[in-house]
N, C-alpha and C. Protein backbone atom coordinates (compact mmCIF):
# COMPACT_ATOMS: atom_id res chain seq x y z
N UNK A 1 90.22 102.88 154.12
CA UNK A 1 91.10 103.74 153.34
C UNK A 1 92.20 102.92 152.67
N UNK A 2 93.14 101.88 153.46
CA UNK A 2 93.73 101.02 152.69
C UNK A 2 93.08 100.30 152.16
N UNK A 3 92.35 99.76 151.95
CA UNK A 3 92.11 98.67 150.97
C UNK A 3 91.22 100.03 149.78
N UNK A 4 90.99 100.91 149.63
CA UNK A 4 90.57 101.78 148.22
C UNK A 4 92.19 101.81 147.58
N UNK A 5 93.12 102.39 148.43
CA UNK A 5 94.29 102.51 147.98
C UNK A 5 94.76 100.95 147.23
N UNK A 6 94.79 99.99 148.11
CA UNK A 6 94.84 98.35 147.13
C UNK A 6 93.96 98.45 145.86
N UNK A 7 93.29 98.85 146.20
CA UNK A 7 92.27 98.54 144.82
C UNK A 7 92.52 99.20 143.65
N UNK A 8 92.69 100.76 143.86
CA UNK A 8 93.19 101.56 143.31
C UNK A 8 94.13 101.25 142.70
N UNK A 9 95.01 100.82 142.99
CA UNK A 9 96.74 100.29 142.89
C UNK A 9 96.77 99.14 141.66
N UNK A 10 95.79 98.00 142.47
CA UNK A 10 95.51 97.05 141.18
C UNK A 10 94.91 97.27 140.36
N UNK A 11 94.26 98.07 140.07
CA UNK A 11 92.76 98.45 139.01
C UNK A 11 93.49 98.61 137.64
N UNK A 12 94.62 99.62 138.02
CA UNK A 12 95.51 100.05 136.38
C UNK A 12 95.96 98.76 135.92
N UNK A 13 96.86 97.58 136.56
CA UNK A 13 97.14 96.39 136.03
C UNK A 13 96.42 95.68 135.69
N UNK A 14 95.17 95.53 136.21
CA UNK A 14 94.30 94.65 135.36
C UNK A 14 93.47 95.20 134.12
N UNK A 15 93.33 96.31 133.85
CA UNK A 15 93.34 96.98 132.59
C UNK A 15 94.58 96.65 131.67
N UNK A 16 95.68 96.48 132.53
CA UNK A 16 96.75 96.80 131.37
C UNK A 16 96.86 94.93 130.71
N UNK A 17 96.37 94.16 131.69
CA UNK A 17 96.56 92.94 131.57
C UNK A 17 95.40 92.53 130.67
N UNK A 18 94.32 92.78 130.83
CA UNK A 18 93.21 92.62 129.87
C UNK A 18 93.65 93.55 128.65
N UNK A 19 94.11 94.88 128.55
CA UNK A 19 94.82 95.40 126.98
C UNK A 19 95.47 94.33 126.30
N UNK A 20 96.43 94.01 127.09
CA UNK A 20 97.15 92.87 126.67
C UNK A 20 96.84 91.43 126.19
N UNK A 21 95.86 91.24 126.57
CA UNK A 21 95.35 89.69 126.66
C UNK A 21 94.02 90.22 124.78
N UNK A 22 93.43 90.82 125.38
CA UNK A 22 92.18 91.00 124.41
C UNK A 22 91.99 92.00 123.49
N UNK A 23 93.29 93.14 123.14
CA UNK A 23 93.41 94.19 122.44
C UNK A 23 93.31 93.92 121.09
N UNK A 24 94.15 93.17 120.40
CA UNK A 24 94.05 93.05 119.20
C UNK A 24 92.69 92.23 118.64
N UNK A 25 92.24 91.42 119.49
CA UNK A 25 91.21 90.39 119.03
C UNK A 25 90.12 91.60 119.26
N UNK A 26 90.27 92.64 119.68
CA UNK A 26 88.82 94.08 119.51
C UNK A 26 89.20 94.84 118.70
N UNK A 27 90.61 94.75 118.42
CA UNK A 27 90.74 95.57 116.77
C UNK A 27 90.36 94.75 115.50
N UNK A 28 90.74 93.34 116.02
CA UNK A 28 90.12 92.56 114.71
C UNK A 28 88.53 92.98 114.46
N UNK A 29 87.75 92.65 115.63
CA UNK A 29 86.56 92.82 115.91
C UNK A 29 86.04 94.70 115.30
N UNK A 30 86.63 95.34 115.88
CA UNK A 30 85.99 96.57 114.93
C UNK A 30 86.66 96.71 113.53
N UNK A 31 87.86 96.09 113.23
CA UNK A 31 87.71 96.29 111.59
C UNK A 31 86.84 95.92 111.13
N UNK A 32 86.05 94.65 111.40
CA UNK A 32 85.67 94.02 110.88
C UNK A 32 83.58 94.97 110.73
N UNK A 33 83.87 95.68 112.00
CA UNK A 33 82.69 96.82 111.57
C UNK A 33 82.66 98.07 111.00
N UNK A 34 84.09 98.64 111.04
CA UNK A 34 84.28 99.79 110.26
C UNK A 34 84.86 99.55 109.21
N UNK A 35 85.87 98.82 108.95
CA UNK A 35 85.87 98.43 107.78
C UNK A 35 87.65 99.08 107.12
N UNK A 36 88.85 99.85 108.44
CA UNK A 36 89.58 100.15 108.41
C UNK A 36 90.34 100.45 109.59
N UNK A 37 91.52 99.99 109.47
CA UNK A 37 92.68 99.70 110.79
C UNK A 37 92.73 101.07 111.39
N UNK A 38 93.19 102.39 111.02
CA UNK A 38 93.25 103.08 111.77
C UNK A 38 92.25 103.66 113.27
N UNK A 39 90.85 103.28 112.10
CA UNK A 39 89.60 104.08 113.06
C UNK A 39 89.31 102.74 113.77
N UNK A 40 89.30 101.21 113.71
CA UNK A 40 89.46 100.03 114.97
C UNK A 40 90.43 100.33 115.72
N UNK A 41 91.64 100.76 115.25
CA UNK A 41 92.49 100.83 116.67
C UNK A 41 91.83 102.42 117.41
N UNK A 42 91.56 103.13 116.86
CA UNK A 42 91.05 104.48 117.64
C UNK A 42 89.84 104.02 118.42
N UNK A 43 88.75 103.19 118.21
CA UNK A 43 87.91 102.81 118.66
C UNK A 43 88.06 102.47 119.51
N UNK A 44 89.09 100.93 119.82
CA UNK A 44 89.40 100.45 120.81
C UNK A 44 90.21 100.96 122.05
N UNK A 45 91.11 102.02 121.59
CA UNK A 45 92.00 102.47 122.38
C UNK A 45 90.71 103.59 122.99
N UNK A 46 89.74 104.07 122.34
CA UNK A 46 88.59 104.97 123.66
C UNK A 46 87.77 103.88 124.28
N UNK A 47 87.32 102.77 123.80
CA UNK A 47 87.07 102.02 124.77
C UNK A 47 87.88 101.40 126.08
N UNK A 48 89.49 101.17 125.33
CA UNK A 48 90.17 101.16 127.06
C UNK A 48 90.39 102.19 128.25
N UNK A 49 90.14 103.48 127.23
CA UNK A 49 90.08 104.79 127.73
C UNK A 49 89.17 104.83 128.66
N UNK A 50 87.79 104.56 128.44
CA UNK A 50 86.61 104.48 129.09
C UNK A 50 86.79 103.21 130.42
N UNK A 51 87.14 102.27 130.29
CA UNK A 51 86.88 101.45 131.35
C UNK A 51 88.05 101.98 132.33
N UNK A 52 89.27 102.37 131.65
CA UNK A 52 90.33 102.88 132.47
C UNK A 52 89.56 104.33 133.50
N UNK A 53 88.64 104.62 132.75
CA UNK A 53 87.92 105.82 133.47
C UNK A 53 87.11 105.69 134.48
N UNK A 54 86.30 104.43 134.38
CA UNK A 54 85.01 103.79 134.87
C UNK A 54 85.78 102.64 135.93
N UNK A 55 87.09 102.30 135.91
CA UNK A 55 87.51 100.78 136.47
C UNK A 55 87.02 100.72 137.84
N UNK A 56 87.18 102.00 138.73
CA UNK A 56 86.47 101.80 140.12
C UNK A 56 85.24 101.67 140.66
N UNK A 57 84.43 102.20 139.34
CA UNK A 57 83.10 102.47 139.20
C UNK A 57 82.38 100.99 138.92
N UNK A 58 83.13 99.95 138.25
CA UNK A 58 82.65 98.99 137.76
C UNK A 58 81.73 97.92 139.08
N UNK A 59 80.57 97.63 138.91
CA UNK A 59 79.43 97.10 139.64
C UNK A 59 80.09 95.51 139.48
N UNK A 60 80.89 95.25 138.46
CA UNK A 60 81.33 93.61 138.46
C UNK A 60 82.48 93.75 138.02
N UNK A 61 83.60 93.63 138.77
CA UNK A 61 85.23 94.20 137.79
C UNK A 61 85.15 92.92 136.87
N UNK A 62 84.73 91.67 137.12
CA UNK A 62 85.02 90.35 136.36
C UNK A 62 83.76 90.65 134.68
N UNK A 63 83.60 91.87 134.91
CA UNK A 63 82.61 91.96 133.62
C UNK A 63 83.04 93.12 132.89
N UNK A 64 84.21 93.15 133.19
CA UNK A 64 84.81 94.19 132.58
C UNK A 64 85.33 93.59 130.74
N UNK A 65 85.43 92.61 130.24
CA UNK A 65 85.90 92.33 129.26
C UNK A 65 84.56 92.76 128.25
N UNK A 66 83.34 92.29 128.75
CA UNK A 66 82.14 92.16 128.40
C UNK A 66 81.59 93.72 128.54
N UNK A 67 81.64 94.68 129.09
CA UNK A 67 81.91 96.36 129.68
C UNK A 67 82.75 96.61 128.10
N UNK A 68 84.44 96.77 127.59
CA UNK A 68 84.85 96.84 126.89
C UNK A 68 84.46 96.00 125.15
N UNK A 69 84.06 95.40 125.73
CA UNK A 69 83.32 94.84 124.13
C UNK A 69 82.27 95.25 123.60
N UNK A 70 81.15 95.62 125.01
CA UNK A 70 79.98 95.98 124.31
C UNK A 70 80.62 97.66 124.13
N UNK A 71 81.41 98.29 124.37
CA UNK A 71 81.89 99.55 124.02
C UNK A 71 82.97 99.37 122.90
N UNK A 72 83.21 98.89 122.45
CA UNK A 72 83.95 98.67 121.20
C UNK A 72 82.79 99.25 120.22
N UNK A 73 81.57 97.76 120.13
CA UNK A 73 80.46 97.56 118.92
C UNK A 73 79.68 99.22 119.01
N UNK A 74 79.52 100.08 120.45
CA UNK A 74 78.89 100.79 120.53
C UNK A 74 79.81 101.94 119.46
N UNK A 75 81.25 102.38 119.86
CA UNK A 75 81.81 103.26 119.40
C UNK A 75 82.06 103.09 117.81
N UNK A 76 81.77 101.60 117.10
CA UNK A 76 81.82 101.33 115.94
C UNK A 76 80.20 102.08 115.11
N UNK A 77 79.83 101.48 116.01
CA UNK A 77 78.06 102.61 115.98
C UNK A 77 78.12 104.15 115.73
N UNK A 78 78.71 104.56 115.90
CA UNK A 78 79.07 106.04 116.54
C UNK A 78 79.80 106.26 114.71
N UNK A 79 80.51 105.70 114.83
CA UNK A 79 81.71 105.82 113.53
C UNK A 79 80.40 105.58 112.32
N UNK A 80 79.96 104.60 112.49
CA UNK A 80 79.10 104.42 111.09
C UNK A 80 77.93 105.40 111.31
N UNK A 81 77.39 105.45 111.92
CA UNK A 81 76.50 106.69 111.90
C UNK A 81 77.12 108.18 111.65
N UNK A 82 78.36 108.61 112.14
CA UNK A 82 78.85 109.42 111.37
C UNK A 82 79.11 109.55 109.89
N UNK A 83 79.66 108.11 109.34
CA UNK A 83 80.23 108.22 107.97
C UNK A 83 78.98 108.44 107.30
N UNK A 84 77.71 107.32 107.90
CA UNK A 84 76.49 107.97 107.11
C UNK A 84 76.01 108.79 107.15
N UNK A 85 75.84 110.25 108.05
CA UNK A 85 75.57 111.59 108.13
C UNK A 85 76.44 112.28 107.25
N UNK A 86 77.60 111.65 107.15
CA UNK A 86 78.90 112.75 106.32
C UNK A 86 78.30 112.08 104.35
N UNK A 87 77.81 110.81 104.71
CA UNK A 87 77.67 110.75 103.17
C UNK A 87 76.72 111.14 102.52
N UNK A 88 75.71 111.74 103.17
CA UNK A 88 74.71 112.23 102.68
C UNK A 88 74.64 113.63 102.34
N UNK A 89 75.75 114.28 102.81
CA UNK A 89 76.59 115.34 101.85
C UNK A 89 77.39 114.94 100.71
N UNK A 90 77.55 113.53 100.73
CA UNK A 90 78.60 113.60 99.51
C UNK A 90 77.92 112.58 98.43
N UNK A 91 79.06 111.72 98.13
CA UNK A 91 78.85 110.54 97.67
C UNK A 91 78.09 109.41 98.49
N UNK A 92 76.91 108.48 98.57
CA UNK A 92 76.38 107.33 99.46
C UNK A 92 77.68 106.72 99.75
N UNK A 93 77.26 105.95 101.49
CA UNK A 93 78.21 105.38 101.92
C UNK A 93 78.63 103.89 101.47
N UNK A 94 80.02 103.67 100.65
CA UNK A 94 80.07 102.28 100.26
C UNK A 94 80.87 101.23 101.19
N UNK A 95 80.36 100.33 101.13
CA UNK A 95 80.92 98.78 101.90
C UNK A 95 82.38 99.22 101.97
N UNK A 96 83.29 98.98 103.37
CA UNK A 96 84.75 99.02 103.72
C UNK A 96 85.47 98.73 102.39
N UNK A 97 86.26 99.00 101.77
CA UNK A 97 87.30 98.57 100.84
C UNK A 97 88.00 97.90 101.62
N UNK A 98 88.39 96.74 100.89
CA UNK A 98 89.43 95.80 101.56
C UNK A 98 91.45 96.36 100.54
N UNK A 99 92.37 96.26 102.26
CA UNK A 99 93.56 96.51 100.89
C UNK A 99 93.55 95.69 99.86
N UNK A 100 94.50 95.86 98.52
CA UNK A 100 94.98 94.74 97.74
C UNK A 100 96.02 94.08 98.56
N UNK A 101 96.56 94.12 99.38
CA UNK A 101 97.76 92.41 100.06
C UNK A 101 96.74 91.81 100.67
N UNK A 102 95.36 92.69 101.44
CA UNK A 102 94.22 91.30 101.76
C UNK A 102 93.51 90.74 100.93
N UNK A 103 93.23 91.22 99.95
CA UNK A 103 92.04 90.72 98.43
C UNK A 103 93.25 89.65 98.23
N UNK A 104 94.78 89.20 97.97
CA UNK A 104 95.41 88.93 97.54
C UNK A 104 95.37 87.86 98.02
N UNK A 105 95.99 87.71 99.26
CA UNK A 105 96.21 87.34 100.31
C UNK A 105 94.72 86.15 100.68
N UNK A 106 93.74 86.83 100.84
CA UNK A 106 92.66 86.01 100.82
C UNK A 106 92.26 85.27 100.08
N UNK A 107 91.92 85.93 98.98
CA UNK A 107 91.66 85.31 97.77
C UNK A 107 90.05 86.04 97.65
N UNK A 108 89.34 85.97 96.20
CA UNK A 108 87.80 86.25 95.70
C UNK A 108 87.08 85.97 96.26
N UNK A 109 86.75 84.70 97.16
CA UNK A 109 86.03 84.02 98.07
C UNK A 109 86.09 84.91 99.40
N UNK A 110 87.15 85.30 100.04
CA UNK A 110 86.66 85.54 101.14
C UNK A 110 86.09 87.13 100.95
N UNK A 111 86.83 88.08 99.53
CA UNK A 111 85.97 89.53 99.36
C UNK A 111 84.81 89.43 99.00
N UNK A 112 84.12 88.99 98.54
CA UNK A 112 82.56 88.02 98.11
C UNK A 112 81.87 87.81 99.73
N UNK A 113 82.39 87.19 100.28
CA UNK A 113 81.69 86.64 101.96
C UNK A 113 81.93 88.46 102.71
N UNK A 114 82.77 89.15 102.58
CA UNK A 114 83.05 90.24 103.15
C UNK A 114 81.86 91.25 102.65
N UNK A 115 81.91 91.14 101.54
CA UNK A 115 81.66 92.32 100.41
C UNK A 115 79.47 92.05 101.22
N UNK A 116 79.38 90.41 101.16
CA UNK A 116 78.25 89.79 101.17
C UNK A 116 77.57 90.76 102.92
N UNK A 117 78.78 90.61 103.56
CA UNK A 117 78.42 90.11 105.15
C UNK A 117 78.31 92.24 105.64
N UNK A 118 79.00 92.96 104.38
CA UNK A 118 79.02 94.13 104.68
C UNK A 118 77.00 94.82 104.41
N UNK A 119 76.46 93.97 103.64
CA UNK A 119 74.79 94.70 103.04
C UNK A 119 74.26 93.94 103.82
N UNK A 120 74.53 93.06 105.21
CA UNK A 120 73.79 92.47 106.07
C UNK A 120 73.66 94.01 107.03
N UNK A 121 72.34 93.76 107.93
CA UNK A 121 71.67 94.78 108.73
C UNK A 121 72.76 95.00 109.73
N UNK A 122 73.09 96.00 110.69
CA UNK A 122 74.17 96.49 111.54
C UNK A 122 73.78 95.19 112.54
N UNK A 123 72.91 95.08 112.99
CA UNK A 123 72.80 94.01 114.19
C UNK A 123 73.00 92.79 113.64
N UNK A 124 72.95 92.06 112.43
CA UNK A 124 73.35 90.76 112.19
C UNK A 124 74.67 90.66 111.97
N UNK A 125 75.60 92.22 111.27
CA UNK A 125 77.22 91.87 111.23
C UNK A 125 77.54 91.90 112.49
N UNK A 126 77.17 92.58 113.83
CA UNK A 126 77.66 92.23 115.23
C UNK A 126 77.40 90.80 116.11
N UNK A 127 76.16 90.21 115.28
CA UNK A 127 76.01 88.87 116.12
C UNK A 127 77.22 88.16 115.07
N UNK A 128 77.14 88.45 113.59
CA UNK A 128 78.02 87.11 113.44
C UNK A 128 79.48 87.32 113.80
N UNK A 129 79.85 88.45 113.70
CA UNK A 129 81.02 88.81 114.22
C UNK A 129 80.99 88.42 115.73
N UNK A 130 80.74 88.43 116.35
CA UNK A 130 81.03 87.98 117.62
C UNK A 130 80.58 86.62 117.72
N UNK A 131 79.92 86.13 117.23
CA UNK A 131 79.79 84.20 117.35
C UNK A 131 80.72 84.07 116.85
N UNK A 132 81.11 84.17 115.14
CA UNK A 132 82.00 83.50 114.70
C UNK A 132 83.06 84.01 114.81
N UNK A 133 83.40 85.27 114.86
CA UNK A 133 85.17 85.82 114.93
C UNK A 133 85.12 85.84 115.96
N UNK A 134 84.22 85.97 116.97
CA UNK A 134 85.22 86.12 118.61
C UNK A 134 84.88 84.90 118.98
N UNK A 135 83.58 83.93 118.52
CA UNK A 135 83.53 82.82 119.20
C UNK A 135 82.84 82.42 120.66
N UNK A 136 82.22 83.61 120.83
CA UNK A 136 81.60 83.92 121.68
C UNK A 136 80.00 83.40 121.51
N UNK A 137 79.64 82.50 123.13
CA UNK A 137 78.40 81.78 123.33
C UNK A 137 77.53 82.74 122.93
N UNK A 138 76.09 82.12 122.29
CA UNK A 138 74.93 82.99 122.64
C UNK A 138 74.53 83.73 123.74
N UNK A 139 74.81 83.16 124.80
CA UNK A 139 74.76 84.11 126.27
C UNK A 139 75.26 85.31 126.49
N UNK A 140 76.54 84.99 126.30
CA UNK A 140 77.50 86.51 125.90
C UNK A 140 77.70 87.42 125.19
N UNK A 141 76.73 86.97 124.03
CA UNK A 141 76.91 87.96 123.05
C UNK A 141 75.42 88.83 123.52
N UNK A 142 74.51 88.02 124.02
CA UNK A 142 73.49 88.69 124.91
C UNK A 142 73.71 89.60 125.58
N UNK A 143 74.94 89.63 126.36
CA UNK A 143 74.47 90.04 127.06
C UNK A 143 75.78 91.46 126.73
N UNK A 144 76.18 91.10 125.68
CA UNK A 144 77.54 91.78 125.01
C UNK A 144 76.57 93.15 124.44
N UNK A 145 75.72 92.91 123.80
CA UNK A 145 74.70 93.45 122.86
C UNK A 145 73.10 94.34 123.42
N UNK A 146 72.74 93.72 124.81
CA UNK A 146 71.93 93.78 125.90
C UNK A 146 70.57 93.53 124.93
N UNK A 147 70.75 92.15 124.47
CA UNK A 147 69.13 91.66 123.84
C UNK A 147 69.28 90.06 124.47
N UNK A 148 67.79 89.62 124.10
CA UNK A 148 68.07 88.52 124.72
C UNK A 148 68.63 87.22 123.75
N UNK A 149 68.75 86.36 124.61
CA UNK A 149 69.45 85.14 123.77
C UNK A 149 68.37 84.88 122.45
N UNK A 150 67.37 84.50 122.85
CA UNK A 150 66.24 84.53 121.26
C UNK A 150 66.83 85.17 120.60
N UNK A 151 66.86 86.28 120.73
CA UNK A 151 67.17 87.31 119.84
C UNK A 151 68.52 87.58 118.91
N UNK A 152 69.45 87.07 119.84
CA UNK A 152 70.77 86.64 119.31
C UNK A 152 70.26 85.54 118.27
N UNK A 153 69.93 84.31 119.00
CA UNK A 153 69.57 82.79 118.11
C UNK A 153 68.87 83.53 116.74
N UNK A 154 67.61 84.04 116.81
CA UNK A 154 66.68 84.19 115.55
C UNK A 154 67.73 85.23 114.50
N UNK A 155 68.80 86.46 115.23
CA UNK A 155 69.67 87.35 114.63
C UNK A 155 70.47 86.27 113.61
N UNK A 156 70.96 84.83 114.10
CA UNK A 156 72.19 84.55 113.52
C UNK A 156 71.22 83.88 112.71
N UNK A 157 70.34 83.61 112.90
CA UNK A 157 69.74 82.07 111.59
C UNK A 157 69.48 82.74 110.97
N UNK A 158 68.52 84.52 111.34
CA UNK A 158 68.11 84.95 109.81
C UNK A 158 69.12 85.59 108.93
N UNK A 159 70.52 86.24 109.81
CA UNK A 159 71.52 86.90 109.21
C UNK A 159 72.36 85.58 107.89
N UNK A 160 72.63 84.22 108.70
CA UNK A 160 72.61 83.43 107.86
C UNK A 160 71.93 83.20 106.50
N UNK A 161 70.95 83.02 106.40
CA UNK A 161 70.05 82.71 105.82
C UNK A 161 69.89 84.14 104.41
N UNK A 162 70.44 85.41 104.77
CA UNK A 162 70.08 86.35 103.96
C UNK A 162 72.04 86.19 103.21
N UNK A 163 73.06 85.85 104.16
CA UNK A 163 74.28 85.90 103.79
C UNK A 163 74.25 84.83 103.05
N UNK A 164 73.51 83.52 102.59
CA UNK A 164 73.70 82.45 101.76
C UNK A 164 72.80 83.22 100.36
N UNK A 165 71.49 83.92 100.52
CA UNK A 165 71.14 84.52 99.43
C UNK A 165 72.02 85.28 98.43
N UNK A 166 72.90 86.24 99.38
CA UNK A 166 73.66 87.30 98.82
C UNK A 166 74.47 86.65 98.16
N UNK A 167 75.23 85.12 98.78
CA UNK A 167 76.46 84.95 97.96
C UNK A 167 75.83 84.31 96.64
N UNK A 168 74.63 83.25 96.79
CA UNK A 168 73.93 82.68 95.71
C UNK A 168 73.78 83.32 94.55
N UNK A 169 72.97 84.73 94.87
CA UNK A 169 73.20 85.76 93.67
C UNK A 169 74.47 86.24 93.35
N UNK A 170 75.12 86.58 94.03
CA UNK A 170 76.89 86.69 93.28
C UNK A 170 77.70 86.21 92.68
N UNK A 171 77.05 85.02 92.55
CA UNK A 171 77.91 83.86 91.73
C UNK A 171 77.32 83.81 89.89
């Protein structure tokens, strides 16, 4: 009974310490799939929601970062499959608009690589987003994603390979 109560006790701080440590680098991470700040921070804040829900439940507490990430990409899933159900009442769904202080700010080159990396397939913007913006091994993104490492490897060479086409023709 004491030690549930210990556990219990610590469970909220190490949520609040992982919010802290890895929050913004999962809002970077779902802008970068939805394509706007408000609905990444809503994303992320139900994914801390969720592990804050699940924290006792967790089968590996040390896999909890990897728990919250692959629930980030999932709830970004959720969002784009909505916008594309809602656009098929309206207008087709177009690539995130970037603000003008980031087009600015960046410069043509990086809305071109954005604009490029947005008509890549949903599973190649989550591998490259997570190799290259989070930086995260092939292993982890494995196991971030629940495919196997091949699958990651063959995801990034062919997602590559179609993102050098796109920009080739844009020029």
């Amino acid at each position: 009974m004491d030690f549930e109560i210990a556990s219990s006790a610590r469970a909220p701080a190490d949520v609040e310490e992982l919010y802290r440590e890895h929050a913004l680098g999962l809002i970077r991470l779902a802008m970068l799939m939805v394509g706007d700040g408000p609905t990444a921070e809503d994303v992320v804040q139900d994914a801390f929601l969720g592990l804050h829900d699940r924290r006792l439940s967790l089968r590996e507490p040390a896999a909890a970062l990897t728990y919250v990430r692959s629930a980030v990409l999932n709830r970004c899933r959720s969002v784009l499959r909505r916008r594309a159900v809602a656009g098929r009442f309206r207008q087709p769904y177009q690539p995130p608009a970037w603000s003008a202080e980031d087009c600015v700010i960046d410069g043509q080159d990086r809305r071109a690589v954005l604009t490029a990396i947005a008509r890549l397939s949903r599973r190649q913007r989550e591998v490259l987003a997570l190799r290259f913006y989070c930086d995260l091994p092939e292993d982890e993104i494995a196991r971030t994603l629940e495919i196997s490492r091949g699958t990651v490897s063959a995801t990034t060479s062919r997602a590559l390979t179609a993102l050098a086409k796109i920009l080739e023709n844009a020029e």
